[in-house]
Protein backbone atom coordinates (compact mmCIF):
# COMPACT_ATOMS: atom_id res chain seq x y z
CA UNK A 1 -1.59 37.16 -10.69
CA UNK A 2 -4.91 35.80 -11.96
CA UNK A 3 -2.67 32.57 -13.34
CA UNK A 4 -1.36 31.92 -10.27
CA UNK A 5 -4.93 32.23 -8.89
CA UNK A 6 -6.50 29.62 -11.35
CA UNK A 7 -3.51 27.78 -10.74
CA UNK A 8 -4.42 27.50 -7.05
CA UNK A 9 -7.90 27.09 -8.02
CA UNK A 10 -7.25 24.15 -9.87
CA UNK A 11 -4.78 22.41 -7.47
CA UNK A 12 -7.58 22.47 -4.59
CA UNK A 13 -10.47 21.22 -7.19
CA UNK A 14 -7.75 18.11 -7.97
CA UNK A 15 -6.79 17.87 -4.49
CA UNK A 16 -10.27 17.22 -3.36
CA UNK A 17 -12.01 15.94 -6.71
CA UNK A 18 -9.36 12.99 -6.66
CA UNK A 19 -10.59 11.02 -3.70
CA UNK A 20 -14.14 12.17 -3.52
CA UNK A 21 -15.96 10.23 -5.68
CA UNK A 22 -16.84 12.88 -8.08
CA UNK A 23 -14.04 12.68 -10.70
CA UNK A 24 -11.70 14.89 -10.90
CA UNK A 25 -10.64 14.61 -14.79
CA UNK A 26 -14.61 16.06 -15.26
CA UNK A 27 -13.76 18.54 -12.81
CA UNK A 28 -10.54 19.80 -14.50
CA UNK A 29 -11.98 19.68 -17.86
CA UNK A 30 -15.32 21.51 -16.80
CA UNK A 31 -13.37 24.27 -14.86
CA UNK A 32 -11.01 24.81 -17.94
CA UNK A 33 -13.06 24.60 -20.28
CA UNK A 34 -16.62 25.32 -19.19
CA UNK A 35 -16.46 27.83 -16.41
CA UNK A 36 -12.53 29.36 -18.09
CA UNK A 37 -10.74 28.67 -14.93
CA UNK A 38 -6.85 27.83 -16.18
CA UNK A 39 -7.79 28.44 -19.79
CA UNK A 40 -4.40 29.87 -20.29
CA UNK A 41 -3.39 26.45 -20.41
CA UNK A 42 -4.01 25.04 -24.17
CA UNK A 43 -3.07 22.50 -26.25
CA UNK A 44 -0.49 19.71 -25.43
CA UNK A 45 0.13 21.31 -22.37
CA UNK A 46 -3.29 20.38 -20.92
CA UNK A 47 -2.98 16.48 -20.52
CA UNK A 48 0.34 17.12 -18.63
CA UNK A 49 -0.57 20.09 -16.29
CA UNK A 50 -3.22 17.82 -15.16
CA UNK A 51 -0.78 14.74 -14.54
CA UNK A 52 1.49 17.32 -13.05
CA UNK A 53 -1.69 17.99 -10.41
CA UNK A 54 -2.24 14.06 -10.05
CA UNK A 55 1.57 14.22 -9.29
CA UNK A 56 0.20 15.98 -6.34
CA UNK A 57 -2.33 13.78 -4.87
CA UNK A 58 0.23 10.93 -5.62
CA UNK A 59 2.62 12.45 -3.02
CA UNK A 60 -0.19 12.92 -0.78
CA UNK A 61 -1.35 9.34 -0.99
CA UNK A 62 2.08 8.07 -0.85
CA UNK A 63 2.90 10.90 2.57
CA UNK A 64 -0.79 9.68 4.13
CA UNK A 65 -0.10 6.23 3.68
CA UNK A 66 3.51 5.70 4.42
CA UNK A 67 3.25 2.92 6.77
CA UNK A 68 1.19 1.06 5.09
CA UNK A 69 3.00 1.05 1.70
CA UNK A 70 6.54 0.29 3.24
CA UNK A 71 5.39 -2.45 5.40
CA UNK A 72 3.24 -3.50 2.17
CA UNK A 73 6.36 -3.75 0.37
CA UNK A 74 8.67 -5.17 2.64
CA UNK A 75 6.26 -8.45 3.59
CA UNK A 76 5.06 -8.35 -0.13
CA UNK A 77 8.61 -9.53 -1.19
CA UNK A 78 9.72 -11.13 2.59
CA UNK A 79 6.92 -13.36 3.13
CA UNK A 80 4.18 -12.54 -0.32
CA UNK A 81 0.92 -13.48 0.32
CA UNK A 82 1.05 -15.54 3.50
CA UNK A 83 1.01 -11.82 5.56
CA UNK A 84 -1.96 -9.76 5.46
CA UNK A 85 0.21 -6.62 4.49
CA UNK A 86 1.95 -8.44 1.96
CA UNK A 87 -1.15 -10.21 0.69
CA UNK A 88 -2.60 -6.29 -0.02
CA UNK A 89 0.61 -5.24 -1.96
CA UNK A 90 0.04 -8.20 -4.50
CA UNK A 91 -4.08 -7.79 -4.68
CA UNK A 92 -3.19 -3.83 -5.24
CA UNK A 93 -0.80 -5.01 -8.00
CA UNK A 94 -3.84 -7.63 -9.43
CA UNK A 95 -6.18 -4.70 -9.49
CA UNK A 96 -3.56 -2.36 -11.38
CA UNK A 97 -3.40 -4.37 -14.42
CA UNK A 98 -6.98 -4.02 -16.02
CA UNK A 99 -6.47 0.08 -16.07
CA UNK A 100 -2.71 -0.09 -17.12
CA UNK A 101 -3.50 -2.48 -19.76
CA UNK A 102 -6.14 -0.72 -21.28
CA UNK A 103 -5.21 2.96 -20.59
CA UNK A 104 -2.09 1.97 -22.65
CA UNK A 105 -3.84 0.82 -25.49
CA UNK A 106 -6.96 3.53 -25.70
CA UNK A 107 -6.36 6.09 -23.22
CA UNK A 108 -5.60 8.88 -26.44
CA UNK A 109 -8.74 7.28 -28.24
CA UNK A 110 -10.97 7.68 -25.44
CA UNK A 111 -8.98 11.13 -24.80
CA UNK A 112 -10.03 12.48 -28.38
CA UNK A 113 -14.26 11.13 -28.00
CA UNK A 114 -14.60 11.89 -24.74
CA UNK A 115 -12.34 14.93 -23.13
CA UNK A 116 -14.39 17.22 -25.15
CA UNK A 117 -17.61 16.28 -25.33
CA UNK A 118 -19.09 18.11 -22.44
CA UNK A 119 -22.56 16.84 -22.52
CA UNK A 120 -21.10 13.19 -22.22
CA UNK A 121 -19.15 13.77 -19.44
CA UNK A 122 -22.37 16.02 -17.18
CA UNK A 123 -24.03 12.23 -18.01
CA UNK A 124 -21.32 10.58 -16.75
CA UNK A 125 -21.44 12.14 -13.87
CA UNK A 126 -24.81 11.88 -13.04
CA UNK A 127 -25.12 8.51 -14.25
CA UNK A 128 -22.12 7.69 -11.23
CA UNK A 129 -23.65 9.48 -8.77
CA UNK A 130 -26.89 7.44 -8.57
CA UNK A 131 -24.54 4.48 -9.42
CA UNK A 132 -22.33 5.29 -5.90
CA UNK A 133 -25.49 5.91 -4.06
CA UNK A 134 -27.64 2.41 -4.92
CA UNK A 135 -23.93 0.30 -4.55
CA UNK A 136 -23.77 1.97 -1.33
CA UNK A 137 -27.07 1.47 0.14
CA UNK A 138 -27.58 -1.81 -0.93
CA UNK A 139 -24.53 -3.49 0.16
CA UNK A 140 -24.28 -5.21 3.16
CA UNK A 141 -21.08 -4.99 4.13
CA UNK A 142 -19.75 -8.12 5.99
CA UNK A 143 -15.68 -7.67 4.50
CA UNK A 144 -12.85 -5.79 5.61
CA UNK A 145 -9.04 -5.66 4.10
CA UNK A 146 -8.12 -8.70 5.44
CA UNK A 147 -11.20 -10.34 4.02
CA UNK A 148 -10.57 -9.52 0.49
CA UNK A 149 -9.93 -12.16 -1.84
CA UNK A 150 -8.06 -11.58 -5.37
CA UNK A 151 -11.25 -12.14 -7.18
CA UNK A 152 -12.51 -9.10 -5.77
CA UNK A 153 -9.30 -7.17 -6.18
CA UNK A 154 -9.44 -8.04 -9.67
CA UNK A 155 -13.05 -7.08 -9.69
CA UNK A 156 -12.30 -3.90 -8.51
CA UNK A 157 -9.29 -3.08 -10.67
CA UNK A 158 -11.80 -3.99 -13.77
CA UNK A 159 -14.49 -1.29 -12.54
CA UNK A 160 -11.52 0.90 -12.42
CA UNK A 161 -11.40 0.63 -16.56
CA UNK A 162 -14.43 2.50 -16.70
CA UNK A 163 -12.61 5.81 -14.65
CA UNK A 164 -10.67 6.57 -18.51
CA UNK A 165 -13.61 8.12 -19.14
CA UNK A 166 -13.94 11.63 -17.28
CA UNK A 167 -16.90 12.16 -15.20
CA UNK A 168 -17.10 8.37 -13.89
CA UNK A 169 -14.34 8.65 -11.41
CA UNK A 170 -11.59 6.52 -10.55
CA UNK A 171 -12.37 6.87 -6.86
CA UNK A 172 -16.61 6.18 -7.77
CA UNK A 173 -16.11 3.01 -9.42
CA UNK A 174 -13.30 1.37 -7.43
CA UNK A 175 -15.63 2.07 -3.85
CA UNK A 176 -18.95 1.40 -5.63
CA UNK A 177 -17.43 -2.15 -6.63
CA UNK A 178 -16.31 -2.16 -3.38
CA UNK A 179 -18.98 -1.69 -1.93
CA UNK A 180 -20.64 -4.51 -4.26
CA UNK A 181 -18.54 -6.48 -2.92
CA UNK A 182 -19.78 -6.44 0.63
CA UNK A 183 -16.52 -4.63 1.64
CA UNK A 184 -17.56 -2.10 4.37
CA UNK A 185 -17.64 1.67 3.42
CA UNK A 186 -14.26 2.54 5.11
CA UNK A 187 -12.18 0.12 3.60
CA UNK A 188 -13.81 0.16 0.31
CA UNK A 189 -12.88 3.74 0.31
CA UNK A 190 -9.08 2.62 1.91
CA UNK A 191 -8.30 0.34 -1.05
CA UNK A 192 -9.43 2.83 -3.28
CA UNK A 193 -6.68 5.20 -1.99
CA UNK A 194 -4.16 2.70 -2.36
CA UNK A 195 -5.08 1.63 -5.91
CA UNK A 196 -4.98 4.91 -7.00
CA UNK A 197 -0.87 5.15 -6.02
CA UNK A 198 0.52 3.13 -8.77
CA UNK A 199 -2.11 4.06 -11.46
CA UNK A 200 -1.10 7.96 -10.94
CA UNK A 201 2.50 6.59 -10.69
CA UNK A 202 2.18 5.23 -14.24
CA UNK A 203 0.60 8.05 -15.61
CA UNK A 204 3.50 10.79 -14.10
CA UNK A 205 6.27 8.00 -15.74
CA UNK A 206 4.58 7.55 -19.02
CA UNK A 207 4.23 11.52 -19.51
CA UNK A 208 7.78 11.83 -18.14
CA UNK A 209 9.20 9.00 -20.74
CA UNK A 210 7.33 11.12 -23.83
CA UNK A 211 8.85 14.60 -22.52
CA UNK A 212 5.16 16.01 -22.36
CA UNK A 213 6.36 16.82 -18.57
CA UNK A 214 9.43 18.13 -19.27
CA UNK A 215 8.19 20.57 -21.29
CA UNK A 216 5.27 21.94 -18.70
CA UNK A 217 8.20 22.04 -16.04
CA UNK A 218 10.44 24.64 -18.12
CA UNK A 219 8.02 26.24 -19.71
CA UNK A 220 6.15 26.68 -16.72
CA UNK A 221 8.20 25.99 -13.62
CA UNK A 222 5.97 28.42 -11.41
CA UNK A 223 2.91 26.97 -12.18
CA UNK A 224 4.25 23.63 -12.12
CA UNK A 225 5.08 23.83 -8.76
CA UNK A 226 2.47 25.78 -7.79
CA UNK A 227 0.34 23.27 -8.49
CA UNK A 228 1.85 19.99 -7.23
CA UNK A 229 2.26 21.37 -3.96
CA UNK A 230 -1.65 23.02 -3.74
CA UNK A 231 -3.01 19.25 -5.06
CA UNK A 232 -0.76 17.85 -2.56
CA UNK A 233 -1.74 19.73 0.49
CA UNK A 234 -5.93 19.80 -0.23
CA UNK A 235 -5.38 16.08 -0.94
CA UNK A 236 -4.15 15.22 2.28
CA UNK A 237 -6.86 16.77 4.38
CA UNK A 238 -9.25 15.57 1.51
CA UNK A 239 -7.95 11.47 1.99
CA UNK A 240 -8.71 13.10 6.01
CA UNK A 241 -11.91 14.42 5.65
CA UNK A 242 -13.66 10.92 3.68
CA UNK A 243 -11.88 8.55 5.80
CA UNK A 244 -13.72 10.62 9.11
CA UNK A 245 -17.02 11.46 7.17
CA UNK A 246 -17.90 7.82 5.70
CA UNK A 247 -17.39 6.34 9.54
CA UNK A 248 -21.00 7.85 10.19
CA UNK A 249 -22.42 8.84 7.25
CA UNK A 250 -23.37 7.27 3.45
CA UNK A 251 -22.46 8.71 -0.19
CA UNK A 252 -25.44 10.31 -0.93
CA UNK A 253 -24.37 13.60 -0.40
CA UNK A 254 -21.94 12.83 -3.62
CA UNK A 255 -25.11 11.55 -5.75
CA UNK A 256 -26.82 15.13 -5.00
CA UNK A 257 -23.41 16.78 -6.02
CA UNK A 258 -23.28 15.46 -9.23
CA UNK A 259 -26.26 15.52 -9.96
CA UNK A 260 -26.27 19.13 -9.49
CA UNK A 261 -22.92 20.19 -10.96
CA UNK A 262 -24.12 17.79 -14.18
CA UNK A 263 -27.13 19.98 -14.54
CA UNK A 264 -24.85 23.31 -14.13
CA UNK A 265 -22.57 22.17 -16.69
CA UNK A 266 -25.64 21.31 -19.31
CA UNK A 267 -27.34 25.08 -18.05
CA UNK A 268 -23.98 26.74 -19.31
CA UNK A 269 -23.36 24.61 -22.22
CA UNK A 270 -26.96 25.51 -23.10
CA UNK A 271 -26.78 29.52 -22.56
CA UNK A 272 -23.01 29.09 -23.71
């Protein structure tokens, strides 16, 4: 009972840590292994439990977003870059290639320095939160979708390099770049949900290709499922909930988040 509890636990924290920007590899790790929420999973089977929760807030994204992707993809190959829609399927592709290239190449390296170093990840998160804050308030946002260029796609996609490392957030840095860019808070946060698709995509495949999956589903079907579907649900009212909020308000109420969960996490590590 109390693993299907964490398990639940865990699936809302992803749901809802995944398109916030407040990073929701720190918040698996610190739940785990901080506060002992889900410490019955160990090992190997870590890494892929928490794929099998992005595999969650993948379907969500994909569900939420439907429309958009399908009529991305169909223009994107029918008429490429001379439609709007198809013009967004190749700048989401542009922006996919900095964190696929180097995920592939350091991903386990950064994995082994970083995942357990607690005290670098509360910094990381801190260090984001003012980040989001200042990107946000200082921009003066004069873009939307249509307005993007490839240059800032690509820009984007390279902030997104600096989300392998947990506590920095893949949704943080993609927006904050964003927002950089002069690309107005809603869609900043907008192509940040669609960038995220194919990079959780790759993830699920690569796991699935090594049999690191495979293994998580029969040795734990229950909580395999348990928590794809729990991700998936608090992820769609989550991708709900930011695209409403950030129509009147800023992201400082993230900044104060961090900022506070980052000095939690040092309090515990301290009395730990």
């Amino acid at each position: 009972m109390i693993k299907i509890i964490e398990t639940i636990i865990l699936g809302i924290v992803q749901g809802i840590a995944e398109f916030l920007p407040i990073s929701s590899s720190a918040h698996l790790i610190i739940f785990r292994d901080v506060f002992g929420i889900g410490s019955f999973i160990e090992g190997n089977m870590e890494m892929s439990f928490d794929i099998a929760l992005h595999f969650g807030t993948f379907l969500a994204i994909l569900v939420f977003f439907f429309k958009d992707f399908w009529k991305m993809f169909i223009k994107g190959f029918t008429k490429g870059t001379k439609d709007p829609s198809g013009k967004m399927m190749w700048m989401i592709v542009v922006a996919t290639i900095p964190a696929a290239v180097i995920g592939m190449l350091f991903e386990e390296k950064i994995d082994e320095l970083v995942r357990t170093n607690y005290v670098l990840i509360a910094i990381a998160l801190a260090v984001m939160g003012i980040i989001i804050k200042y990107c946000d308030k200082l921009s003066k946002e004069d873009k939307d979708l249509k307005k993007m260029s490839f240059k800032d796609a690509l820009l984007i996609g390279c902030a997104q390099v600096f989300a392998l490392i947990p506590g920095f957030s893949r949704s943080g840095t993609t927006i904050s770049m964003a927002r950089v860019l002069k690309i107005n808070r809603s869609d900043a946060a907008k192509f940040s949900f669609y960038l995220s698709a194919p990079v959780v995509l790759g993830a699920v495949v690569i796991k699935i290709l090594k049999g690191e999956m495979l293994s998580l589903i029969t040795n734990e079907p229950v909580t395999f499922a348990l928590g794809v579907v729990i991700s998936f649900v608090s992820g769609i009212l989550c991708i709900k909930f930011l695209l409403n909020y950030i129509k009147k308000h800023d992201y400082n109420i993230f900044m104060w988040y961090r900022l506070i969960l980052s000095l939690i996490v040092l309090i515990v590590l301290l009395f730990k």
